[in-house]
N, C-alpha and C. Protein backbone atom coordinates (compact mmCIF):
# COMPACT_ATOMS: atom_id res chain seq x y z
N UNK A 1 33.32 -17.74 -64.48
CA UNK A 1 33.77 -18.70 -63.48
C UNK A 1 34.46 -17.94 -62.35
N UNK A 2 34.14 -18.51 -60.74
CA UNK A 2 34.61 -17.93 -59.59
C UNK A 2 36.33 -18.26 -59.54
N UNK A 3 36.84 -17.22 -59.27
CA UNK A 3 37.99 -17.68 -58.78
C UNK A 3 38.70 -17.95 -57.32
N UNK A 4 37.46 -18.06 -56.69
CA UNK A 4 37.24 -18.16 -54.93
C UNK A 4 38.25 -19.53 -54.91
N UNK A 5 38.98 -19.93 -54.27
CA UNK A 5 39.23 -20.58 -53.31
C UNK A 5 38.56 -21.94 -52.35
N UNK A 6 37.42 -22.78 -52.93
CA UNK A 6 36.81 -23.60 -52.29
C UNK A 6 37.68 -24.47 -51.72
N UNK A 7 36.94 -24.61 -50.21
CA UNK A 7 37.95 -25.37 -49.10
C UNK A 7 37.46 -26.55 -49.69
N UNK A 8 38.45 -27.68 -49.59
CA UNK A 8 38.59 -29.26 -49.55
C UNK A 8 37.64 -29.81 -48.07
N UNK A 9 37.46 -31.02 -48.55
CA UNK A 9 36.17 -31.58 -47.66
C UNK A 9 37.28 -31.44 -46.44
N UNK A 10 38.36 -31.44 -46.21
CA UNK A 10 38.59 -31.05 -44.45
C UNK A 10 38.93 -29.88 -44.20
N UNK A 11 38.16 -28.71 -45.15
CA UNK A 11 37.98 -27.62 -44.86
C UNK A 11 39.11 -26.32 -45.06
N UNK A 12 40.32 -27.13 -45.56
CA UNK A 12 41.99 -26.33 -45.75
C UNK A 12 41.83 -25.88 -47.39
N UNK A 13 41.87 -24.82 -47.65
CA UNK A 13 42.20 -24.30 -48.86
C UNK A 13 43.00 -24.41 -49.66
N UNK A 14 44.50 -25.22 -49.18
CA UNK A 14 45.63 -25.26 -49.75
C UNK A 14 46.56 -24.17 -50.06
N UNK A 15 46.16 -23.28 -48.83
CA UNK A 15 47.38 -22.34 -49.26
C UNK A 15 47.97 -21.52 -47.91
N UNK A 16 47.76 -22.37 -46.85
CA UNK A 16 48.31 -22.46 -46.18
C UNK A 16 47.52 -21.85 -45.12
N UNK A 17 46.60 -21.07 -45.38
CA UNK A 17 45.85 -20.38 -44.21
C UNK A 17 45.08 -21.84 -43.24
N UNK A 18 44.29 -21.39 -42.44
CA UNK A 18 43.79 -22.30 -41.22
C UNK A 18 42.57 -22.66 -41.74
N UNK A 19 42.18 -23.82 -41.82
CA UNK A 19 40.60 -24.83 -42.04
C UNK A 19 39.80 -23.52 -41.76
N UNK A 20 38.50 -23.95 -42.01
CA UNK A 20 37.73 -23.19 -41.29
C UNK A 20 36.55 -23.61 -40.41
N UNK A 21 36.99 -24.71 -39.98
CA UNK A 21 36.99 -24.93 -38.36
C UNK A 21 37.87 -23.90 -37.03
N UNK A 22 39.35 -24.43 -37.74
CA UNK A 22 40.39 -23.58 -37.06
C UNK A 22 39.88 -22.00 -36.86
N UNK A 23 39.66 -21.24 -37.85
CA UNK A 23 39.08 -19.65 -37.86
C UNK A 23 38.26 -19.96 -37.17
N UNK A 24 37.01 -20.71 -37.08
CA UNK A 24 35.86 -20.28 -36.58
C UNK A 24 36.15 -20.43 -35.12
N UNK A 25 37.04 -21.64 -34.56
CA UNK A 25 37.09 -21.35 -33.41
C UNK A 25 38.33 -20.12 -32.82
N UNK A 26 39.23 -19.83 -33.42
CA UNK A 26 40.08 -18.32 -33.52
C UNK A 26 39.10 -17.39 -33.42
N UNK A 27 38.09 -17.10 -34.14
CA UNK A 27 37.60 -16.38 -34.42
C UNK A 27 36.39 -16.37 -32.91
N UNK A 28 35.93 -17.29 -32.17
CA UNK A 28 35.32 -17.28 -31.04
C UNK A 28 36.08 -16.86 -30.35
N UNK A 29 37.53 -17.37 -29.47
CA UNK A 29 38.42 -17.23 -28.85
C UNK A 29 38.46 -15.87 -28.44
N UNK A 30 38.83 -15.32 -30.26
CA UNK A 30 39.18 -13.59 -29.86
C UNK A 30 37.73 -12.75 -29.62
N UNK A 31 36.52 -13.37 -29.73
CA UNK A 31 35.36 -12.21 -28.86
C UNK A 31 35.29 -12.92 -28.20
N UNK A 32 35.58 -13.85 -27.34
CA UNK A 32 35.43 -14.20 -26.19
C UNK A 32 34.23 -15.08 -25.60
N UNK A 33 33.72 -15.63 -27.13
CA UNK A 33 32.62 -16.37 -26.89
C UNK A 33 32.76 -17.56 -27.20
N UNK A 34 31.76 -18.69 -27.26
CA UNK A 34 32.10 -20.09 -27.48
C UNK A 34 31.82 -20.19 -28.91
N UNK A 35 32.22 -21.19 -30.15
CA UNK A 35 31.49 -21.73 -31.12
C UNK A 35 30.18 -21.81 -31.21
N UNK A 36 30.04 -22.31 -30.16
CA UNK A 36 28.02 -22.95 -29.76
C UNK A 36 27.46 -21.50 -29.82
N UNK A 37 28.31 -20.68 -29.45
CA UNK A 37 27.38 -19.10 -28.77
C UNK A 37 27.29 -18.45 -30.52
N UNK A 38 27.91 -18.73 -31.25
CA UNK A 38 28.37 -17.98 -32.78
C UNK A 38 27.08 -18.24 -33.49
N UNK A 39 27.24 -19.71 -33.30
CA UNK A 39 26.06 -20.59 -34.17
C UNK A 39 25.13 -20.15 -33.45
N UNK A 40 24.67 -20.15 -32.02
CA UNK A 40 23.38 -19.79 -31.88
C UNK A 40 23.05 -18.49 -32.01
N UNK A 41 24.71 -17.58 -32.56
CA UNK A 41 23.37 -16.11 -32.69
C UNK A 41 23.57 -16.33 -34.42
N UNK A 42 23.67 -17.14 -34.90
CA UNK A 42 23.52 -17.14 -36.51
C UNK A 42 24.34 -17.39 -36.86
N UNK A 43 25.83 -17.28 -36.70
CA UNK A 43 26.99 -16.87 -37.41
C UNK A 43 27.17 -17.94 -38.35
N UNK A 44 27.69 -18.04 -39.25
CA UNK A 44 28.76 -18.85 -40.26
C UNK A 44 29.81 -18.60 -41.00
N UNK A 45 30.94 -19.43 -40.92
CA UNK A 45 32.10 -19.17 -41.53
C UNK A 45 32.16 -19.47 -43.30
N UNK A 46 32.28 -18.34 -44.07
CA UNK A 46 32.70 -18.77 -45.13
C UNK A 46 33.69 -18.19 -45.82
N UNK A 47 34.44 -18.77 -47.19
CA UNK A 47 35.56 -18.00 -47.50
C UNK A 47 35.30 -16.66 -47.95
N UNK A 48 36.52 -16.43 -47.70
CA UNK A 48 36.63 -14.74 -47.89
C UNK A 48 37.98 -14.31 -49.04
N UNK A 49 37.66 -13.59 -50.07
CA UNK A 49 38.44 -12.57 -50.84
C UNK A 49 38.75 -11.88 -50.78
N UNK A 50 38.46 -10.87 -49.98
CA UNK A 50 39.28 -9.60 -49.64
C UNK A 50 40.75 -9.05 -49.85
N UNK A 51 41.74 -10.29 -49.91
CA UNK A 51 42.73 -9.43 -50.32
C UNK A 51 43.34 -8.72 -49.68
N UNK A 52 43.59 -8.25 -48.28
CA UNK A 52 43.88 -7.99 -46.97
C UNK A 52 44.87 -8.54 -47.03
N UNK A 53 46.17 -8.18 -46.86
CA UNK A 53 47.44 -9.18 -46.43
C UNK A 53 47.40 -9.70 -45.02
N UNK A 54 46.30 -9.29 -43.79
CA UNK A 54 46.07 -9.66 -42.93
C UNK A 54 44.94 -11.39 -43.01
N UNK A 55 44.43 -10.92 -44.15
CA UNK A 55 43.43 -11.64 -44.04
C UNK A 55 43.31 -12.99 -43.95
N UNK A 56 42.84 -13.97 -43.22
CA UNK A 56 43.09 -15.57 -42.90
C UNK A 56 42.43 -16.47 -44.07
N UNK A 57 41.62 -15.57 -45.08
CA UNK A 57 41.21 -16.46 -45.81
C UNK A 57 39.66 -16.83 -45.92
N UNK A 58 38.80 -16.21 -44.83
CA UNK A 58 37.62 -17.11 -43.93
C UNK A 58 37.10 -15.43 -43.73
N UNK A 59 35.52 -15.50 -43.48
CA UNK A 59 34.79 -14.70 -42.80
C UNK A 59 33.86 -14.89 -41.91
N UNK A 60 33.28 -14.60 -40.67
CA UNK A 60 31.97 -14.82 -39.75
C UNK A 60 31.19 -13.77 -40.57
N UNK A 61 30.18 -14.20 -40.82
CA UNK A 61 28.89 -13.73 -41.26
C UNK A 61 27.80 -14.06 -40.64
N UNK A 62 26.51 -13.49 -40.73
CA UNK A 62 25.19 -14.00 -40.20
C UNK A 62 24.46 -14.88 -41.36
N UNK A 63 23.86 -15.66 -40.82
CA UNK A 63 23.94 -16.61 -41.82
C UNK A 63 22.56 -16.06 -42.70
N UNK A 64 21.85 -16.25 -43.66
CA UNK A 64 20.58 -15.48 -44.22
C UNK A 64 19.56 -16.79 -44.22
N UNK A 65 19.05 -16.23 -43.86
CA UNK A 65 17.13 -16.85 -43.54
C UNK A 65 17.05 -17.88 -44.64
């Protein structure tokens, strides 16, 4: 069994980090592109483990075929 973190249907993990709506648009903001521009080169947000004390919780990835 995963011990990931699945976001709640409004997307908040419960532990305090940001939806991942919130990241994805943070995450546009800081390259300087739009949401619309993410999605149209593939991107998708999903959670992330890493373990990073930086880390928000969330990753941009390309999404797979």
């Amino acid at each position: 069994m995963s011990d990931i973190a699945l976001p709640a249907p409004d997307g908040h993990r419960g532990n305090g980090e940001p939806s991942a709506d919130e990241f994805e648009r943070a995450y546009a903001a800081r390259s300087g592109i739009t949401v619309a521009a993410l999605r149209a080169h593939g991107r998708i947000v999903r959670p992330c483990e890493c373990g990073d004390v930086l880390c928000e919780g969330w990753q941009s990835v390309r999404a797979e075929p």
